[in-house]
Protein backbone atom coordinates (compact mmCIF):
# COMPACT_ATOMS: atom_id res chain seq x y z
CA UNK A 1 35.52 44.42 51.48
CA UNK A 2 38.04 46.94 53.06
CA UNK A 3 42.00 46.06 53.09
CA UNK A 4 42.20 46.28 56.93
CA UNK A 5 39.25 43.94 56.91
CA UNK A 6 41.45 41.18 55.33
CA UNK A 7 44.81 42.46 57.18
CA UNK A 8 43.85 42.75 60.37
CA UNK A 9 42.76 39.21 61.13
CA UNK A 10 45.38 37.87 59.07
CA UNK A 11 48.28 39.08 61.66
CA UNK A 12 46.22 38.53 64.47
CA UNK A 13 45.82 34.64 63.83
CA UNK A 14 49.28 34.34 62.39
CA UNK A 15 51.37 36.13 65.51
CA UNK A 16 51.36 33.24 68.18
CA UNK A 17 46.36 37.15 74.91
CA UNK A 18 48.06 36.32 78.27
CA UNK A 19 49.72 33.13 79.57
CA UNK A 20 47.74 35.41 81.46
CA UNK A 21 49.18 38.66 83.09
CA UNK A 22 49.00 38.01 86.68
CA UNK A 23 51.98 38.95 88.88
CA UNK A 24 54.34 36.43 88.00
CA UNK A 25 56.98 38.14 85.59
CA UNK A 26 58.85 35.92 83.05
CA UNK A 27 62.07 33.92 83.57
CA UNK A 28 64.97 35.83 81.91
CA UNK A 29 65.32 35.41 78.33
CA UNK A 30 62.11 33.63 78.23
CA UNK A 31 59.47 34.80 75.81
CA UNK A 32 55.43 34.37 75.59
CA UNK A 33 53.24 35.13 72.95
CA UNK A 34 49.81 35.05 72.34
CA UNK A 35 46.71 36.16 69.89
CA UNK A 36 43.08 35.44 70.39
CA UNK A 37 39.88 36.34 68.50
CA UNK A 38 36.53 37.31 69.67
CA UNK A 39 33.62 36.37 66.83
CA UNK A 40 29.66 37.50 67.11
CA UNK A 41 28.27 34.73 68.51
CA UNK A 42 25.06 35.39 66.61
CA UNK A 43 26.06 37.02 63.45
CA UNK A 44 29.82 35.42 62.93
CA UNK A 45 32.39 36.81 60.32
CA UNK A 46 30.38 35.64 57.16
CA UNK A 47 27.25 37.37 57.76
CA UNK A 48 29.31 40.70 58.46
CA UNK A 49 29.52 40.27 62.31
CA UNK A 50 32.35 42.22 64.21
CA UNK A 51 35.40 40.03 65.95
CA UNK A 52 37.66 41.76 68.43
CA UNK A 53 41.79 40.42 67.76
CA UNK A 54 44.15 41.10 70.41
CA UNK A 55 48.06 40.40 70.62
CA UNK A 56 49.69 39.76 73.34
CA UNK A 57 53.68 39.32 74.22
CA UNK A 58 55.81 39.53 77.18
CA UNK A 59 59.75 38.60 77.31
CA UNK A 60 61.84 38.19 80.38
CA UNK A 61 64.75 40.58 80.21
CA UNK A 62 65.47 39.75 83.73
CA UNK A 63 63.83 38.00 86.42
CA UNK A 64 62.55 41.00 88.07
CA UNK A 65 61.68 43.55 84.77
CA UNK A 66 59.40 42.04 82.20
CA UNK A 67 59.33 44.00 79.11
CA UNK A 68 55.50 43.39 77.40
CA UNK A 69 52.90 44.19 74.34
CA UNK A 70 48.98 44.63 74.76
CA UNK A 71 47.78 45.36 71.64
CA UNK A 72 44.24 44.65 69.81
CA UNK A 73 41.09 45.89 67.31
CA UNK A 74 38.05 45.62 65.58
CA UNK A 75 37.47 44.72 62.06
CA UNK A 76 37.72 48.13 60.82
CA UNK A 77 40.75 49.36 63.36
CA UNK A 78 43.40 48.94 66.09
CA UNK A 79 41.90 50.20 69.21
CA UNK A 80 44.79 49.99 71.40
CA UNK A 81 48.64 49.32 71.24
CA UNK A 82 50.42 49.54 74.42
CA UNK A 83 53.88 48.80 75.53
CA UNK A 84 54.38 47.98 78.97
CA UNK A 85 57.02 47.28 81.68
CA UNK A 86 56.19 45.09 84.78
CA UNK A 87 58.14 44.57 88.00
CA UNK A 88 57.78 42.96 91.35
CA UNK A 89 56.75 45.05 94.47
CA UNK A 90 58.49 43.69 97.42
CA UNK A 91 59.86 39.50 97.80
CA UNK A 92 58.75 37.51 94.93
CA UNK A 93 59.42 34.20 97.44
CA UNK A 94 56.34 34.71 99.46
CA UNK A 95 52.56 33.26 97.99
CA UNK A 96 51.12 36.08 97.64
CA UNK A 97 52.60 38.21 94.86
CA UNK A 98 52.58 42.05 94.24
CA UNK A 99 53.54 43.56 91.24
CA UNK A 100 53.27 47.14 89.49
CA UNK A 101 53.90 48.20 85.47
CA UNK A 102 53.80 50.74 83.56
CA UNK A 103 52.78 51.44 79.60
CA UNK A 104 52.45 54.09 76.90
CA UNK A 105 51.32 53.89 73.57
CA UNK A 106 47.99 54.22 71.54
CA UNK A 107 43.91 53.69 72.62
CA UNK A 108 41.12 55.48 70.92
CA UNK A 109 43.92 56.56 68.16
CA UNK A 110 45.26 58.70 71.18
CA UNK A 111 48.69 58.54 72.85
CA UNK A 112 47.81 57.04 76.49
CA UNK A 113 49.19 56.34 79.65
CA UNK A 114 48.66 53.01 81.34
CA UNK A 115 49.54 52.58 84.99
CA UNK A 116 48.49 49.19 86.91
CA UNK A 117 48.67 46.95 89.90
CA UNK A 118 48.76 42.91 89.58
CA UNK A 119 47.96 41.11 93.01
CA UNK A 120 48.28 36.93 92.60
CA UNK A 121 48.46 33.77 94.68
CA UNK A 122 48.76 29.93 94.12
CA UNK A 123 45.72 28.10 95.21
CA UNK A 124 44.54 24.81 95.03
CA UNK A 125 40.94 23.14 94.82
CA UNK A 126 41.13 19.93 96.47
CA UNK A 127 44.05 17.94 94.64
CA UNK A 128 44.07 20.60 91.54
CA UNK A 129 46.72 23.12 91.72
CA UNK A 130 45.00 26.74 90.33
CA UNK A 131 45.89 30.23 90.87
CA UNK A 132 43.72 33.27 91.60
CA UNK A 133 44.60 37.10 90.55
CA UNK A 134 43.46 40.77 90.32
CA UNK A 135 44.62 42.76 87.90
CA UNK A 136 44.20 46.90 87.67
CA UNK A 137 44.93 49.40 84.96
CA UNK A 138 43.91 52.72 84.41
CA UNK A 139 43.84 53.85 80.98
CA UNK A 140 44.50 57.53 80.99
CA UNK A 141 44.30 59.34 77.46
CA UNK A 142 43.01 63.17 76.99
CA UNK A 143 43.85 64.71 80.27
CA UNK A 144 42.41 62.19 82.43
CA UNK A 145 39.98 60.74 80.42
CA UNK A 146 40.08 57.01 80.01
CA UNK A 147 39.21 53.57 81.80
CA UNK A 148 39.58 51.88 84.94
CA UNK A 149 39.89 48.11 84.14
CA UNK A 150 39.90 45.23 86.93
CA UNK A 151 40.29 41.81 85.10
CA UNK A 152 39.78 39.13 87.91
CA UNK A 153 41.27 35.57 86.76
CA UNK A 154 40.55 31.78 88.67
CA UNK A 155 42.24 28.98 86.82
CA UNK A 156 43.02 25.42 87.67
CA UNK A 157 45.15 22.85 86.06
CA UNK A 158 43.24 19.65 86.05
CA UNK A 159 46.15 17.85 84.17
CA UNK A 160 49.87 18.66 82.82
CA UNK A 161 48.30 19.43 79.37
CA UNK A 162 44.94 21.56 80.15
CA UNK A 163 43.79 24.53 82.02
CA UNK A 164 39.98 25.41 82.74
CA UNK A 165 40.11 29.56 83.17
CA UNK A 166 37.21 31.88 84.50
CA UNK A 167 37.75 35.57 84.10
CA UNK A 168 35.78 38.58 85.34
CA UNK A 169 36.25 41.66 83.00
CA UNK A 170 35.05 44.84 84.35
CA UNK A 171 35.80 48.57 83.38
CA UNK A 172 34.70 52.23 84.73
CA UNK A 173 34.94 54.43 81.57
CA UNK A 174 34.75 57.97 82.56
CA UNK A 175 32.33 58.92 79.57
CA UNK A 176 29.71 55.49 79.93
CA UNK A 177 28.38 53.26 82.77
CA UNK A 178 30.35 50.58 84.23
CA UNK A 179 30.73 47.43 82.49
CA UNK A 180 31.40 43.72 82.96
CA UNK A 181 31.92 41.15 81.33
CA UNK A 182 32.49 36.91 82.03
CA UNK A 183 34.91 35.24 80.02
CA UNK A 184 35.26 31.26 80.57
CA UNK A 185 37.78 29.29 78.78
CA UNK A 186 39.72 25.81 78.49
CA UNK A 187 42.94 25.57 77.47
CA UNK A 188 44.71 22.81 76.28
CA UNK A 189 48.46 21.90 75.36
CA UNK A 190 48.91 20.71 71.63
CA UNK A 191 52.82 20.95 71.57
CA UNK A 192 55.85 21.73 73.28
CA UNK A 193 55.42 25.43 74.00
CA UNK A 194 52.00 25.15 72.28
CA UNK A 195 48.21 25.78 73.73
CA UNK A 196 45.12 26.40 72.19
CA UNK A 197 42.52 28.13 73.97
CA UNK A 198 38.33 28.24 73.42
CA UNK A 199 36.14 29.79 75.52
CA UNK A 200 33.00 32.52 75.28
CA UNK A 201 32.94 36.07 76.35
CA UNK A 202 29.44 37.26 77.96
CA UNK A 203 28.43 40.47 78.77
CA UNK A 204 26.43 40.78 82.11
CA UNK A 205 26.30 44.28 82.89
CA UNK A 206 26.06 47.24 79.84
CA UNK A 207 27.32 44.69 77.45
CA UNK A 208 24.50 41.98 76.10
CA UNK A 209 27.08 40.52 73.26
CA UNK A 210 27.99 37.01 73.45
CA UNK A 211 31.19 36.21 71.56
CA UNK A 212 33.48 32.60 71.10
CA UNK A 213 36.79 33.18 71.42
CA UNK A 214 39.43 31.14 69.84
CA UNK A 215 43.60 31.78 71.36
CA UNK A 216 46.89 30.22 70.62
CA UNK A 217 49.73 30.45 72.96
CA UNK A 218 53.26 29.84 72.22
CA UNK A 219 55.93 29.99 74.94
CA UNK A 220 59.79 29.47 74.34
């Protein structure tokens, strides 16, 4: 079996993927970290399946600038590693929230740009506070080509200790068809600062893979 087979899951499961993006920056000197890991629903890890591993971070380092990591890979490689900055656009008082970042680093083992837009609002189903939000990145490596990715999040907080998630993934990559993608997922608190997440990620348009996903959030 190949070293980065062993090493790459190892640090993805041992580094504490978003208290989810969103517009809402991080409280100053507040931190948030997060890894998940996408298995083959059908083949799984033992019968040589594939798993995707992502990493995510952000840290306050004020209440309007929130410094962040997006990193994550196959078995075999890190397909992207980006560091980002994300600020408000215009009052962060009013429900619905703007905000805009910017990151640079690695995708496709290429440096890359990555521009994007977060748009977010509190909602609330009944009794059960939840939140709603749109997030947009364009992925911009070798002079313009790339991805346009629109990640569209619905959550609700049925209790202090869980969350029930439903995420739309969708991308325009300028070399293949669109693509999207539904990702449901419960999340539940199993410490102070601690969650554990488990959901499924289903492809429903050029993507037919089924994966479980399995995420741990930590948040001090």
């Amino acid at each position: 079996m190949p070293l980065k087979r062993v090493v790459i899951p190892v640090l993805l499961l041992a580094a504490p993927v978003p208290a989810l993006a969103g517009p809402w920056l991080r409280a100053e000197d507040r931190t948030f970290l997060s890894t998940s890991i996408e298995i083959d629903a059908e083949g799984g890890l033992s019968d040589g399946g594939g798993f995707y591993g992502s990493i995510y971070a952000e840290h306050g380092l004020t209440d309007r600038l929130t410094l962040g990591l997006d990193a994550g890979g196959h078995e075999d490689d890190m397909s992207k590693a980006i560091a980002f900055l994300r600020w408000p656009v215009g009052a962060t008082d009013r429900p619905l929230r703007l905000a805009a970042e910017f990151g640079l680093g690695m995708a496709r083992e290429t440096f890359a740009l990555r521009p994007g837009l977060s748009l977010g609002r509190g909602v609330a189903l009944g009794d059960t506070p939840g939140w709603i939000s749109v997030d947009s990145r364009a992925v911009i490596i070798d002079s313009f080509d790339g991805v346009l990715e629109t990640d569209i999040t619905f959550g609700l907080s049925p209790g202090p200790d869980a969350k029930v998630i439903l995420q739309l993934q969708t991308g325009i990559p300028t070399d293949s068809a669109p693509y999207a993608k539904l990702a449901p997922s419960y999340v539940h608190r199993i410490a102070p600062g601690y969650h554990a997440e488990i959901g499924v990620v289903a492809g429903v348009a050029e993507a037919d893979d089924f994966k479980l996903k399995i995420g741990f959030w930590h948040q001090f």
